[in-house]
C-alpha atoms as a PDB file:
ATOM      1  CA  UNK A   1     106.575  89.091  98.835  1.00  0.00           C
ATOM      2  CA  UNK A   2     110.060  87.385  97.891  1.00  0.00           C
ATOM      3  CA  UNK A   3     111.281  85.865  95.311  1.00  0.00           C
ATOM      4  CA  UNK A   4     111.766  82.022  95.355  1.00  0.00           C
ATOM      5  CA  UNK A   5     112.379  80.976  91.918  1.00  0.00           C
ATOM      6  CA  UNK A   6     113.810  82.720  88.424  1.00  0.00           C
ATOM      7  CA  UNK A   7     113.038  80.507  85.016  1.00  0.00           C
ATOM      8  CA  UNK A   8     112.717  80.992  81.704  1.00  0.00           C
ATOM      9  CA  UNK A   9     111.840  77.324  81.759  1.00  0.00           C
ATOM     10  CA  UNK A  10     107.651  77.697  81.725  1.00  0.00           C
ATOM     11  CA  UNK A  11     106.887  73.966  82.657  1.00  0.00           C
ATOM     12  CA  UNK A  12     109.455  74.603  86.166  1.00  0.00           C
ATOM     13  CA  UNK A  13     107.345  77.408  86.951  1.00  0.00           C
ATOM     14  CA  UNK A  14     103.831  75.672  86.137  1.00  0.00           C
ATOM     15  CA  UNK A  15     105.561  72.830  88.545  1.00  0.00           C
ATOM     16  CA  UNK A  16     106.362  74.704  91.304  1.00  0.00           C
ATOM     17  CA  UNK A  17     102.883  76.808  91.455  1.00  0.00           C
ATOM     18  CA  UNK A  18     101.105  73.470  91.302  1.00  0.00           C
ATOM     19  CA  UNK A  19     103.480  72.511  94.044  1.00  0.00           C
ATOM     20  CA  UNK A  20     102.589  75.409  96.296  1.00  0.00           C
ATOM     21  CA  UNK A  21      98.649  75.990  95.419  1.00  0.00           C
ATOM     22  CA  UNK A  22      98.486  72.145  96.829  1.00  0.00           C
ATOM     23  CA  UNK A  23     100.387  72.931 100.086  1.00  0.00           C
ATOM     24  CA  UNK A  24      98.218  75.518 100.262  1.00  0.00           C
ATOM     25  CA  UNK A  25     100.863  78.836  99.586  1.00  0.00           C
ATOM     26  CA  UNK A  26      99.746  81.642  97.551  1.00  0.00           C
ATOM     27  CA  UNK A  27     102.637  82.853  94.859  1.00  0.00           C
ATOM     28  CA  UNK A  28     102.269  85.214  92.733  1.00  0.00           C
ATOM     29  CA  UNK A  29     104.083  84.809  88.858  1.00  0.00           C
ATOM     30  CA  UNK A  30     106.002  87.777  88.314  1.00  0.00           C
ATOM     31  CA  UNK A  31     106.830  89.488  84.295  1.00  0.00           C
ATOM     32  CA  UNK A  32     105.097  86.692  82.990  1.00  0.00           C
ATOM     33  CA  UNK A  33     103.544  89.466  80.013  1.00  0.00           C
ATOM     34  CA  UNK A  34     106.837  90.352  79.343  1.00  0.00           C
ATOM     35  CA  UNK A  35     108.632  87.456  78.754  1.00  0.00           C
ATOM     36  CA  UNK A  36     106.171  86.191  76.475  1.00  0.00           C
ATOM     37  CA  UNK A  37     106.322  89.909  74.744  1.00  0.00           C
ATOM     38  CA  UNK A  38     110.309  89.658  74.367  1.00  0.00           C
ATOM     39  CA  UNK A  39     110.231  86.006  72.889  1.00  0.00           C
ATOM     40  CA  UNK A  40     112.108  83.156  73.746  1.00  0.00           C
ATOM     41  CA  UNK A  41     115.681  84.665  73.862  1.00  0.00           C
ATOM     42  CA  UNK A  42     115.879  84.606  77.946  1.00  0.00           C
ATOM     43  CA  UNK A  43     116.446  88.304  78.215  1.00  0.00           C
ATOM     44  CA  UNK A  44     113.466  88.860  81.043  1.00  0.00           C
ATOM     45  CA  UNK A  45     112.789  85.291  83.439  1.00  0.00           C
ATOM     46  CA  UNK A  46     109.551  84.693  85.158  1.00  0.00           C
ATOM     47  CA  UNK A  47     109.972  85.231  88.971  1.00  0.00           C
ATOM     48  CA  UNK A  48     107.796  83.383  91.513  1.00  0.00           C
ATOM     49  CA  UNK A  49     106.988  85.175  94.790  1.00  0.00           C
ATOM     50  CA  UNK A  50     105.650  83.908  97.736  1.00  0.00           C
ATOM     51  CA  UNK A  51     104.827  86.276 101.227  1.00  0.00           C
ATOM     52  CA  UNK A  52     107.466  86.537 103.206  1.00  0.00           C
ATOM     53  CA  UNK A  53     105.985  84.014 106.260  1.00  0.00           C
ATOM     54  CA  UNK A  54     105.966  81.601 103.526  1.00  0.00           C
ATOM     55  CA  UNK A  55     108.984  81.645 101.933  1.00  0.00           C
ATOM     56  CA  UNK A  56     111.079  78.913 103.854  1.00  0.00           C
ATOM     57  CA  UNK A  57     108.075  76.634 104.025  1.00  0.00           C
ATOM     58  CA  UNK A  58     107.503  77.233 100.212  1.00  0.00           C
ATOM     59  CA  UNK A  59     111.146  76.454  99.556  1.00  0.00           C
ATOM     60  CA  UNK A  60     111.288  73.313 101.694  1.00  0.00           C
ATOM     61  CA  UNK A  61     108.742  71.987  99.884  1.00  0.00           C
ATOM     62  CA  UNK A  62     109.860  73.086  96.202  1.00  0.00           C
ATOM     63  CA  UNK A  63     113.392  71.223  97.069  1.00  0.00           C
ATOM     64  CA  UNK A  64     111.525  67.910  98.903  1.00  0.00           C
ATOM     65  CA  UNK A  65     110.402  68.258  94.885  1.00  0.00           C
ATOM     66  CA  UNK A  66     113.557  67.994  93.168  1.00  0.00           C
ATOM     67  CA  UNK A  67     113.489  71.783  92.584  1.00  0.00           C
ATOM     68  CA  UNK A  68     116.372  73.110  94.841  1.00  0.00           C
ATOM     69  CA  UNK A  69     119.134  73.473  92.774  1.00  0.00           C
ATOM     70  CA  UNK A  70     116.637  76.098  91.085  1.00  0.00           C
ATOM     71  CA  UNK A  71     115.514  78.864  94.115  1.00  0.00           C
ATOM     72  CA  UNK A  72     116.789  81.602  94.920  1.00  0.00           C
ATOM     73  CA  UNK A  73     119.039  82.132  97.821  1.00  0.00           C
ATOM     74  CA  UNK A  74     118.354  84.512 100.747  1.00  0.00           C
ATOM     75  CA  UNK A  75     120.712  87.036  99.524  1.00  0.00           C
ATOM     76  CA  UNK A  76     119.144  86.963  96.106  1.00  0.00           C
ATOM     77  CA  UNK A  77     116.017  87.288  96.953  1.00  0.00           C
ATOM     78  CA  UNK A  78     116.527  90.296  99.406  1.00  0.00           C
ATOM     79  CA  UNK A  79     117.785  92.038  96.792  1.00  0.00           C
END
């Protein structure tokens, strides 16, 4: 799996799942029990994953939605 998208921001992430479960793209939402453990102070973002066959499909459709100033880039997310 690679990442796609970092947030602290819980609606963006809600977005872009809904995004992807219609177009048919599995994700998977990544330290989502910790970041509600920690608070709101930003220390530990949710990461969305999505397999790797996926991942430039998932992010053309995630910027089509307004979204791309958001993802990750391929060097971040090879990381």
């Amino acid at each position: 799996m690679r990442e796609i998208l970092r947030s602290n921001d819980a609606v963006l992430i809600s977005f872009a799942e809904a995004m992807l479960r219609q177009a048919g793209i599995a994700s998977f939402l990544a330290d989502q029990h910790i970041s509600v453990v920690e608070g709101s102070i930003g220390a530990f973002p949710r990461r969305l994953l999505v397999g790797g066959e996926d991942w430039m499909t998932a992010r053309r459709i995630l910027s089509e939605a307004g979204l791309g100033a958001s993802l990750i880039n391929d060097e971040d997310a090879r990381a």
